[in-house]
C-alpha atoms as a PDB file:
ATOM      1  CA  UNK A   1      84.893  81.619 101.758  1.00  0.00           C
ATOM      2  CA  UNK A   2      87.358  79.393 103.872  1.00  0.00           C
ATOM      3  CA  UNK A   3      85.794  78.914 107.406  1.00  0.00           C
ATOM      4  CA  UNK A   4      88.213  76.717 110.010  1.00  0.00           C
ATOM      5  CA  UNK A   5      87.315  75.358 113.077  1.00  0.00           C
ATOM      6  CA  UNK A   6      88.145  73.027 115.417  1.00  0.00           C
ATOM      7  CA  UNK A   7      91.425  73.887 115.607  1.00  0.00           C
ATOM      8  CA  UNK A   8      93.735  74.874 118.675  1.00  0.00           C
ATOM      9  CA  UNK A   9      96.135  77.740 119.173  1.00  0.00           C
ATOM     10  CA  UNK A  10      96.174  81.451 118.617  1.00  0.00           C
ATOM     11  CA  UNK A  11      96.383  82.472 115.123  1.00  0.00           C
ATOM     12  CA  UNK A  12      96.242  80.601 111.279  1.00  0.00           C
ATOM     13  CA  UNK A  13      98.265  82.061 108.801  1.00  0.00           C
ATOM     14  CA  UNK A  14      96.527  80.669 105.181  1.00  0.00           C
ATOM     15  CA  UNK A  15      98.970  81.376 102.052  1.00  0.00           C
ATOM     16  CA  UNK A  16      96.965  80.703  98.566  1.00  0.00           C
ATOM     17  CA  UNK A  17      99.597  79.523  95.431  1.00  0.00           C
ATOM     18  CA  UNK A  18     102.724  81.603  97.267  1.00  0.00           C
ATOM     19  CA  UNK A  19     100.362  85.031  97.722  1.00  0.00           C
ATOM     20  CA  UNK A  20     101.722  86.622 101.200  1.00  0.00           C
ATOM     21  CA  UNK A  21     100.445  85.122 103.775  1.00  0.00           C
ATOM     22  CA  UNK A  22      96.831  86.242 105.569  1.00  0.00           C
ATOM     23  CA  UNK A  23      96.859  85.650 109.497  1.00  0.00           C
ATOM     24  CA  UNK A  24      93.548  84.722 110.989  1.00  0.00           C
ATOM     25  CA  UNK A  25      93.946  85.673 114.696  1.00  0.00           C
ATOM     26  CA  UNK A  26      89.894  86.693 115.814  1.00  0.00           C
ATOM     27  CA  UNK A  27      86.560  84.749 115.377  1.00  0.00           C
ATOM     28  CA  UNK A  28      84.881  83.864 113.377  1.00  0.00           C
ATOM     29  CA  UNK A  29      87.894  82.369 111.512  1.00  0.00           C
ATOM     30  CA  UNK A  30      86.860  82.704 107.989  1.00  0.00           C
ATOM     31  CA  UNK A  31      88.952  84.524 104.950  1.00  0.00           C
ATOM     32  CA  UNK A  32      87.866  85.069 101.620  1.00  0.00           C
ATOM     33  CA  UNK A  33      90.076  83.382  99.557  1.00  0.00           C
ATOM     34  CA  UNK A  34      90.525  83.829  95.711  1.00  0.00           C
ATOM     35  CA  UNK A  35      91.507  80.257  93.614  1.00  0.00           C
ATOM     36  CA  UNK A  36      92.396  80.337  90.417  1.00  0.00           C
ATOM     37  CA  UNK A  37      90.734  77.773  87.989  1.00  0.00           C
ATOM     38  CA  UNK A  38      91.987  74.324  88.168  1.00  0.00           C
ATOM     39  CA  UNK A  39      94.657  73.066  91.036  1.00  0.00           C
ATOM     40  CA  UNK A  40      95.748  75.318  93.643  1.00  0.00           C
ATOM     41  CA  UNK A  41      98.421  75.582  96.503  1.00  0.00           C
ATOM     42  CA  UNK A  42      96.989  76.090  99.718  1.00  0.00           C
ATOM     43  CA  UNK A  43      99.408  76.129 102.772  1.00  0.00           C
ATOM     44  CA  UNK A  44      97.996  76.765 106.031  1.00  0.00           C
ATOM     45  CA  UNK A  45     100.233  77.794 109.565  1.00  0.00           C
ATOM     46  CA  UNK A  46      98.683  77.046 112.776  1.00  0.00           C
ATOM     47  CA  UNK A  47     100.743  79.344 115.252  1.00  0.00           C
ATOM     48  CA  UNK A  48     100.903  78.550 118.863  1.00  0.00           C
ATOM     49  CA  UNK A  49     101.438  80.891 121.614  1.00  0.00           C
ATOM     50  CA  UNK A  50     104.480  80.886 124.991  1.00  0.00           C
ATOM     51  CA  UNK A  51     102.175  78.344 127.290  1.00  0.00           C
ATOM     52  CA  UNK A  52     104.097  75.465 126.309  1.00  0.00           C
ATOM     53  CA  UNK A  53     107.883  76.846 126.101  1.00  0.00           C
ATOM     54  CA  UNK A  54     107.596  78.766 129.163  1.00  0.00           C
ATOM     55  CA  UNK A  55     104.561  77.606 131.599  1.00  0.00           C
ATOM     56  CA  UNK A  56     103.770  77.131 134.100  1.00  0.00           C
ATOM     57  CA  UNK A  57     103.360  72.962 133.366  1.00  0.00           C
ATOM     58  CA  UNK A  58     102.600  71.159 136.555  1.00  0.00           C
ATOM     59  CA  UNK A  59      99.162  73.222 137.656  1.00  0.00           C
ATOM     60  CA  UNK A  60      96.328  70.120 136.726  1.00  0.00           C
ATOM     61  CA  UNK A  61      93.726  72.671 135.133  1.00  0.00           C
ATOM     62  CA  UNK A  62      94.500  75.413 133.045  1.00  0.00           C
ATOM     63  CA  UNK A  63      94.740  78.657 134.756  1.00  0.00           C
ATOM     64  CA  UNK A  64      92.555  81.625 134.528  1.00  0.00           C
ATOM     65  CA  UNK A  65      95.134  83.776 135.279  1.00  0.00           C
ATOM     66  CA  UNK A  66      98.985  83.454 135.620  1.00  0.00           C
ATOM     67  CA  UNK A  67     100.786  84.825 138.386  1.00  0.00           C
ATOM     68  CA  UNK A  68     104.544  84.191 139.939  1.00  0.00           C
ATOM     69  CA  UNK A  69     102.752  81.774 142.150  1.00  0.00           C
ATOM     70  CA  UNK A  70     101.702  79.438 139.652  1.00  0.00           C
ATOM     71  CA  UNK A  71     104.870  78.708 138.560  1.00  0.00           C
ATOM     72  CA  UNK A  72     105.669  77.375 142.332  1.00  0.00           C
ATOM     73  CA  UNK A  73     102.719  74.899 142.259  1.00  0.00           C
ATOM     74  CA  UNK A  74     103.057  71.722 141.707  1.00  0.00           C
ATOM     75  CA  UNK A  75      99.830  69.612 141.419  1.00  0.00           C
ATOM     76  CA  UNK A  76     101.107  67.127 139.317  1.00  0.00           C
ATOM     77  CA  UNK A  77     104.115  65.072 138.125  1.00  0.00           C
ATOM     78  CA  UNK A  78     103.541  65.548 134.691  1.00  0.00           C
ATOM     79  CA  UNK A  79     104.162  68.013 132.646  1.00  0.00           C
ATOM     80  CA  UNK A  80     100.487  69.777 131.433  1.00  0.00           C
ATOM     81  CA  UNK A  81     101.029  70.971 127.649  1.00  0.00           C
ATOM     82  CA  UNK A  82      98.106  72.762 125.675  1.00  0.00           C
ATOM     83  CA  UNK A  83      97.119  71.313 122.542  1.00  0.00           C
ATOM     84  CA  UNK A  84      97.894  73.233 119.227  1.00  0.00           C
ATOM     85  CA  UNK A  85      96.945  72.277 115.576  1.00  0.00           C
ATOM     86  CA  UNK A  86      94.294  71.125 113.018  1.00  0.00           C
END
């Protein structure tokens, strides 16, 4: 059993020595995984989500909810990304 955590975004994708590819997108993040005896090929694909390509960037907290408005608001100078990855 393969459990992840601590990791950031909305969905892992986990391919196992070029299987297709399983995507992990609800808790409790865990996939039974198969190896084969001796070395195996484990890729795994953290997949992020639209926050960061299309915003809205300058609110200083993340929003609860996104509206037209909150791409008009401009709390900060900096651009506010979210965090994806292992």
């Amino acid at each position: 059993m393969a459990v992840f955590s601590g990791w950031s975004g909305t969905a892992l994708g986990l391919r196992l020595n070029g299987d297709a590819e399983r995507i992990i997108a609800w808790p409790p993040y865990e996939a039974a995984l198969t190896p084969e005896c001796g070395k195996n090929d484990l890729a795994v694909t953290v997949y992020g989500h639209r926050r960061n390509a299309l915003g809205p960037f300058y609110l200083a907290a993340k929003p609860y909810l996104v509206t037209p408005r909150s791409f008009r608001t401009y709390e900060t100078a900096e651009k506010q990304l979210v965090p994806c990855g292992l």
